[in-house]
C-alpha atoms as a PDB file:
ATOM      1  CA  UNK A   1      54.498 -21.119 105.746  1.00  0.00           C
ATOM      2  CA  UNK A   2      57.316 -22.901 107.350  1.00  0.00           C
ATOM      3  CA  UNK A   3      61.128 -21.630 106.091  1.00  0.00           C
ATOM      4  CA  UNK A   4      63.776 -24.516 105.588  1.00  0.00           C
ATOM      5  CA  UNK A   5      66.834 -24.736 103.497  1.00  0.00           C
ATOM      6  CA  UNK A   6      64.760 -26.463 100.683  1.00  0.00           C
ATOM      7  CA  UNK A   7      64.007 -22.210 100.238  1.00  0.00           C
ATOM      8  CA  UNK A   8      67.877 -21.715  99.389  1.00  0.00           C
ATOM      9  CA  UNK A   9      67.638 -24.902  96.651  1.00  0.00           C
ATOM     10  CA  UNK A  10      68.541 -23.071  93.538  1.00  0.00           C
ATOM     11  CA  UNK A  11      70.496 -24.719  90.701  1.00  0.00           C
ATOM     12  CA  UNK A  12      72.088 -22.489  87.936  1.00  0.00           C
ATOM     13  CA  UNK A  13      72.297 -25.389  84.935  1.00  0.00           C
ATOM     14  CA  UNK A  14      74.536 -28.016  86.609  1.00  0.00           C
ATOM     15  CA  UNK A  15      75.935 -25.984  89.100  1.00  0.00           C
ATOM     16  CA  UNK A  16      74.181 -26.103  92.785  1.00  0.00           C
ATOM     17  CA  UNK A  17      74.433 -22.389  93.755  1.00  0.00           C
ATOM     18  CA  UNK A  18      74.920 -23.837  97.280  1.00  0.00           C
ATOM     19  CA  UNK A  19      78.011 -25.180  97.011  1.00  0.00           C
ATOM     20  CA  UNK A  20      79.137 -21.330  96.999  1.00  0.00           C
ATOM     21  CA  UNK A  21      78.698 -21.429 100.921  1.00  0.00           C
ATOM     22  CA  UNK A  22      81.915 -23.375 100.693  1.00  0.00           C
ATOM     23  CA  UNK A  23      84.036 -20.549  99.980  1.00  0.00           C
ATOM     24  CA  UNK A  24      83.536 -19.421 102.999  1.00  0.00           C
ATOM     25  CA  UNK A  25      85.320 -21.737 104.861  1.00  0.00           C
ATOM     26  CA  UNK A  26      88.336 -22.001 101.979  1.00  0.00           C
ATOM     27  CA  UNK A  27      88.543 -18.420 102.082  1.00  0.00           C
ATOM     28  CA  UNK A  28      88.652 -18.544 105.848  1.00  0.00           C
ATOM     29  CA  UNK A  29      91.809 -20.804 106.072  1.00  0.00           C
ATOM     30  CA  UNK A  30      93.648 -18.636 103.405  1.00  0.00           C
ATOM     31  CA  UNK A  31      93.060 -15.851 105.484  1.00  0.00           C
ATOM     32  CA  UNK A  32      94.369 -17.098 108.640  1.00  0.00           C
ATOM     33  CA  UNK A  33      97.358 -18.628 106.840  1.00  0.00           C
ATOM     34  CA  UNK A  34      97.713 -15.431 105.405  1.00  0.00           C
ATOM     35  CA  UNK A  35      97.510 -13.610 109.134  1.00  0.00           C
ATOM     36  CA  UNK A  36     100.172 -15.831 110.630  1.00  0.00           C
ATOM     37  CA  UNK A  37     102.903 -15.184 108.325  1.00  0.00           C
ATOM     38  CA  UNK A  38     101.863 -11.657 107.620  1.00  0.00           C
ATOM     39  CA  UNK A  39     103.874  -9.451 109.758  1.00  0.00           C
ATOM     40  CA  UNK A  40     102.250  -6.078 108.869  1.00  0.00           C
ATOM     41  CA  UNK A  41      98.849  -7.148 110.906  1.00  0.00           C
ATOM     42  CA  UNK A  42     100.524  -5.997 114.711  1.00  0.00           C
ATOM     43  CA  UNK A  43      98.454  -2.804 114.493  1.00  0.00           C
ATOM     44  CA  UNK A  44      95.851  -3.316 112.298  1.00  0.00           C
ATOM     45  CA  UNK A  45      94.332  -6.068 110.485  1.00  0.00           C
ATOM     46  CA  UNK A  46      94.651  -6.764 106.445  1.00  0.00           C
ATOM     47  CA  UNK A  47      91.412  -8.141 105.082  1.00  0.00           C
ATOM     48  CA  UNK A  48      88.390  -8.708 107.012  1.00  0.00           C
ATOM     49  CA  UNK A  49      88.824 -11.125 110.818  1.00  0.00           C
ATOM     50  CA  UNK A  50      87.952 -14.367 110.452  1.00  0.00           C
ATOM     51  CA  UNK A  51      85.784 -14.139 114.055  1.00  0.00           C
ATOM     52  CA  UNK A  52      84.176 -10.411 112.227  1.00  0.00           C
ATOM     53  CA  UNK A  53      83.122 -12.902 109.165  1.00  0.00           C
ATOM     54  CA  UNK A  54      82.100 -15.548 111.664  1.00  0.00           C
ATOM     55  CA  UNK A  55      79.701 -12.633 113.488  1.00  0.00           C
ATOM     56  CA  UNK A  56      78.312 -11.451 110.200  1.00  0.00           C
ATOM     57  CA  UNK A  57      77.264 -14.758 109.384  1.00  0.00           C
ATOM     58  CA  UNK A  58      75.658 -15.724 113.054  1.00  0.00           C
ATOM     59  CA  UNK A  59      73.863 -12.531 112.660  1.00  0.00           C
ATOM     60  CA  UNK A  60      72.571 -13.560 109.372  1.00  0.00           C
ATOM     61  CA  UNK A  61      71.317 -16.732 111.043  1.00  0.00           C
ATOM     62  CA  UNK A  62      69.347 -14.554 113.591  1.00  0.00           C
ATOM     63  CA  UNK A  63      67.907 -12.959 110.885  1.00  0.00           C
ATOM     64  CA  UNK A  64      66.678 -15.830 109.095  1.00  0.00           C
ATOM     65  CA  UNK A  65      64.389 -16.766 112.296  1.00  0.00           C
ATOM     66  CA  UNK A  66      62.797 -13.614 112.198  1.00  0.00           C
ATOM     67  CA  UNK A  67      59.506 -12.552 111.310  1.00  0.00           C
ATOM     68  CA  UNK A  68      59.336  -9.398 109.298  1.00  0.00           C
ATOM     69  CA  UNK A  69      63.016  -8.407 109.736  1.00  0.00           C
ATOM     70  CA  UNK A  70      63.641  -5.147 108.464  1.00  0.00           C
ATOM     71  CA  UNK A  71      67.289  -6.546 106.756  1.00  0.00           C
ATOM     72  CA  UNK A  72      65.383  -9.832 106.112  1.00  0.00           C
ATOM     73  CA  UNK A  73      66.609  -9.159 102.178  1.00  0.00           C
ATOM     74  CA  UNK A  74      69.695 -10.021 103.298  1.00  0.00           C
ATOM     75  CA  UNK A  75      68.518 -13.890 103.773  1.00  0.00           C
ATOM     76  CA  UNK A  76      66.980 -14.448 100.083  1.00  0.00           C
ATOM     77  CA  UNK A  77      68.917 -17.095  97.975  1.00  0.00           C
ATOM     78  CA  UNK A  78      70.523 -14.101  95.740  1.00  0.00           C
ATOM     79  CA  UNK A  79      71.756 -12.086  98.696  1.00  0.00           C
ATOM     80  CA  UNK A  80      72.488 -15.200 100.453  1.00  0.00           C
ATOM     81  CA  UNK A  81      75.133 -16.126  96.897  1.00  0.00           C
ATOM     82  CA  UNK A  82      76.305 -12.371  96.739  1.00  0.00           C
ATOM     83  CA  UNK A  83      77.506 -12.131 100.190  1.00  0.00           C
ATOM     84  CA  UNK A  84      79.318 -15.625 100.345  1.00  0.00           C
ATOM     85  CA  UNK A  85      81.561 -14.261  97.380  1.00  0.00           C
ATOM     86  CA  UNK A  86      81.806 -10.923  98.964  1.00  0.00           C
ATOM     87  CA  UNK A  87      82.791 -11.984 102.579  1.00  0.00           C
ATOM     88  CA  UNK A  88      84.776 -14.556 101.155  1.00  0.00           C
ATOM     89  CA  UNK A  89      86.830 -12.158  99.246  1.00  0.00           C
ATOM     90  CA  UNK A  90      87.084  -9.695 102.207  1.00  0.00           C
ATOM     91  CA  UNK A  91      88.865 -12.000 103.839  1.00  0.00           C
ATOM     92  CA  UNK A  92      91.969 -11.965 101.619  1.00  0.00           C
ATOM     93  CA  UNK A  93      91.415  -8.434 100.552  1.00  0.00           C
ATOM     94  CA  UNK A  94      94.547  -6.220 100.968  1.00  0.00           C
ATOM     95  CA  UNK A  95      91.981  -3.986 102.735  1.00  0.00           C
ATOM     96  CA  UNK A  96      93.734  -2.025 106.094  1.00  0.00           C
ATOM     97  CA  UNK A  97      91.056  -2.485 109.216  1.00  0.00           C
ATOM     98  CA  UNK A  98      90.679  -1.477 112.807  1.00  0.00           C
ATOM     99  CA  UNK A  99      92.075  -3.538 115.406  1.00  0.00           C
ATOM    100  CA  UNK A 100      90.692  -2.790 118.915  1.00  0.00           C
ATOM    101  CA  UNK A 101      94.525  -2.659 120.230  1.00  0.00           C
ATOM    102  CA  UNK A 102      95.003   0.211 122.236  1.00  0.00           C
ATOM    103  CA  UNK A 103      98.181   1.806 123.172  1.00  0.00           C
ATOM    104  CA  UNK A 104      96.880   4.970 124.561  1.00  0.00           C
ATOM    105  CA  UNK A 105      93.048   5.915 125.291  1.00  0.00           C
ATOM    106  CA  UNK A 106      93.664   9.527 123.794  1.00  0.00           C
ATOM    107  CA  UNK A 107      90.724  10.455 121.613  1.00  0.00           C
ATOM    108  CA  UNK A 108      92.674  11.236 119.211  1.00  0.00           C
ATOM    109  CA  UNK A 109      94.786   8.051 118.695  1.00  0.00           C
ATOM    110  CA  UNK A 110      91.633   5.971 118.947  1.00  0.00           C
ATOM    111  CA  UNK A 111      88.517   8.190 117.781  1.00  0.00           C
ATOM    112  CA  UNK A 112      87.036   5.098 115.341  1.00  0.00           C
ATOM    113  CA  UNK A 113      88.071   2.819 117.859  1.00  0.00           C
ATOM    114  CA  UNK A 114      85.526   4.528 120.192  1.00  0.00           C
ATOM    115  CA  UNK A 115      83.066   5.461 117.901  1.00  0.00           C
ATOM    116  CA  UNK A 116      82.725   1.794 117.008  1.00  0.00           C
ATOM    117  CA  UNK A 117      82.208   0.714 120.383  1.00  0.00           C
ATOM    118  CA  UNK A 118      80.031   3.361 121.373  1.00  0.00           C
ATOM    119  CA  UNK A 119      77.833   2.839 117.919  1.00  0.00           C
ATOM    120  CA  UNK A 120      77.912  -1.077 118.764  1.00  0.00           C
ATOM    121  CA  UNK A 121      76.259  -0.571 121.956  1.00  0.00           C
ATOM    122  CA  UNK A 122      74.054   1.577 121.137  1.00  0.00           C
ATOM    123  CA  UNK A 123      72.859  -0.337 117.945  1.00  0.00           C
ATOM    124  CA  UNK A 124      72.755  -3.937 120.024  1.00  0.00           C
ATOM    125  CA  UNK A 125      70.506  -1.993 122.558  1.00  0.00           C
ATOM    126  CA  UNK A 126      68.014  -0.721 120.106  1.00  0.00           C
ATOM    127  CA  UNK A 127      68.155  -3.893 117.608  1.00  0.00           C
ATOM    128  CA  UNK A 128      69.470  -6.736 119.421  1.00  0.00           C
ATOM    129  CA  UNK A 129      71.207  -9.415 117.621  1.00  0.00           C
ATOM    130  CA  UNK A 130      69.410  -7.891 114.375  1.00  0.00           C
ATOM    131  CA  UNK A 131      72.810  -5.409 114.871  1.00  0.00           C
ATOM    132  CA  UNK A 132      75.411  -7.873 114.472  1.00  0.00           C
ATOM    133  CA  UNK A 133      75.801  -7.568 110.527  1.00  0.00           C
ATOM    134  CA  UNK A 134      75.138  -3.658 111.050  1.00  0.00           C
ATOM    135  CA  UNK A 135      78.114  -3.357 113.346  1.00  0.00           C
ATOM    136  CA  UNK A 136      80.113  -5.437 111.057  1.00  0.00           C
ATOM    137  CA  UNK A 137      79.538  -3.347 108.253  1.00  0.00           C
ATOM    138  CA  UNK A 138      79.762  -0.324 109.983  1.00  0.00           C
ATOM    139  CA  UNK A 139      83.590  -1.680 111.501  1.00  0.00           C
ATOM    140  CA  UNK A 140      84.258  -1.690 107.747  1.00  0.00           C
ATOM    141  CA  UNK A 141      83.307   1.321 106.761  1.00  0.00           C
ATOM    142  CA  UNK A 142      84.947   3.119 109.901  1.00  0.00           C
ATOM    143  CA  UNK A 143      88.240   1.537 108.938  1.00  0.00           C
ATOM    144  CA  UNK A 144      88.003   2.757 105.488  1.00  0.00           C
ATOM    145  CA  UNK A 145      87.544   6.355 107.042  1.00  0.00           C
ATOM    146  CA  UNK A 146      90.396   5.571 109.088  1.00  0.00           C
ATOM    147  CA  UNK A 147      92.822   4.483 106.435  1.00  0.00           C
ATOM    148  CA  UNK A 148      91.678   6.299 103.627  1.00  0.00           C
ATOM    149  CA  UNK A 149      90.864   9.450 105.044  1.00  0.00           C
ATOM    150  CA  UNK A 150      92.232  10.345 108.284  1.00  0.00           C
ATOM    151  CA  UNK A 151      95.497   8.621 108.066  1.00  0.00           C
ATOM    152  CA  UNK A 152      96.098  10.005 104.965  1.00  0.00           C
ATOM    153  CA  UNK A 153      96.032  13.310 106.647  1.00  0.00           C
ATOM    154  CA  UNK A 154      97.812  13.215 109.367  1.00  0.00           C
ATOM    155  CA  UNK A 155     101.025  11.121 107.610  1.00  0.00           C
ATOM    156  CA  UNK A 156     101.046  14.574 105.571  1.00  0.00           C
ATOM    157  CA  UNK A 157     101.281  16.512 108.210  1.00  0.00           C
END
């Protein structure tokens, strides 16, 4: 059975659930808008990137053309309308994230930093461009660590 987009044609009463893809781009623009006149962003980055969104999506692309993709669920109309309103609101989200700005290479001033790297390489190795969203998520979960967690801790200090 061949896949096309007629697969993602699904209408909720009047409203093509389609047209949510749209927010993507909208939320995009507010969110660089929103990074050029936002002057806490020099060390870190306040919502999710705009090129991190971009990747997540690509990868999601590279997943669609795949046979039996183990994160094919991620591709089904429903997942497909769930994550458009999620990434779109990560974007804009007053949500603290890694920026791969170094001012040292201590460990200690940059131990996310380098676990994301190090995880990113390994995972591309193993799963190819199947690891793009992975890495993506896991960037966001590493900053939350980092700015919930671990700079918590040593402000306190």
């Amino acid at each position: 059975i061949e896949r096309s987009v007629i697969d993602l044609d699904i209408n909720l009463g009047y409203f093509p659930l389609p047209v949510i893809a749209f927010l993507i781009p909208v939320f995009s623009a507010l969110r660089l808008a929103k990074f050029n006149i936002d002057t806490r962003q020099s060390e870190s980055f306040i919502g999710v990137p705009t090129p991190a969104n971009t990747l997540f999506i690509a990868g999601l692309a590279y997943i669609y053309t795949q046979e039996n993709n183990f994160l094919s669920f991620l591709v089904s109309p429903i997942s497909l309308v769930i994550l458009c309103i999620v990434l779109s609101l990560l974007l804009v989200a007053e949500l603290p994230l890694l920026a791969l700005k170094f001012k040292n290479f201590s460990w200690p001033d940059n131990k996310m930093r380098y676990v994301l790297i190090i995880s990113s390489v390994v995972l591309f190795a193993i799963l190819n461009f199947t690891s793009i969203p992975i890495i993506i998520i896991l960037y966001i979960i590493l900053s939350l660590i980092e700015n919930k967690l671990i700079r918590p801790v040593v402000k306190n200090q």
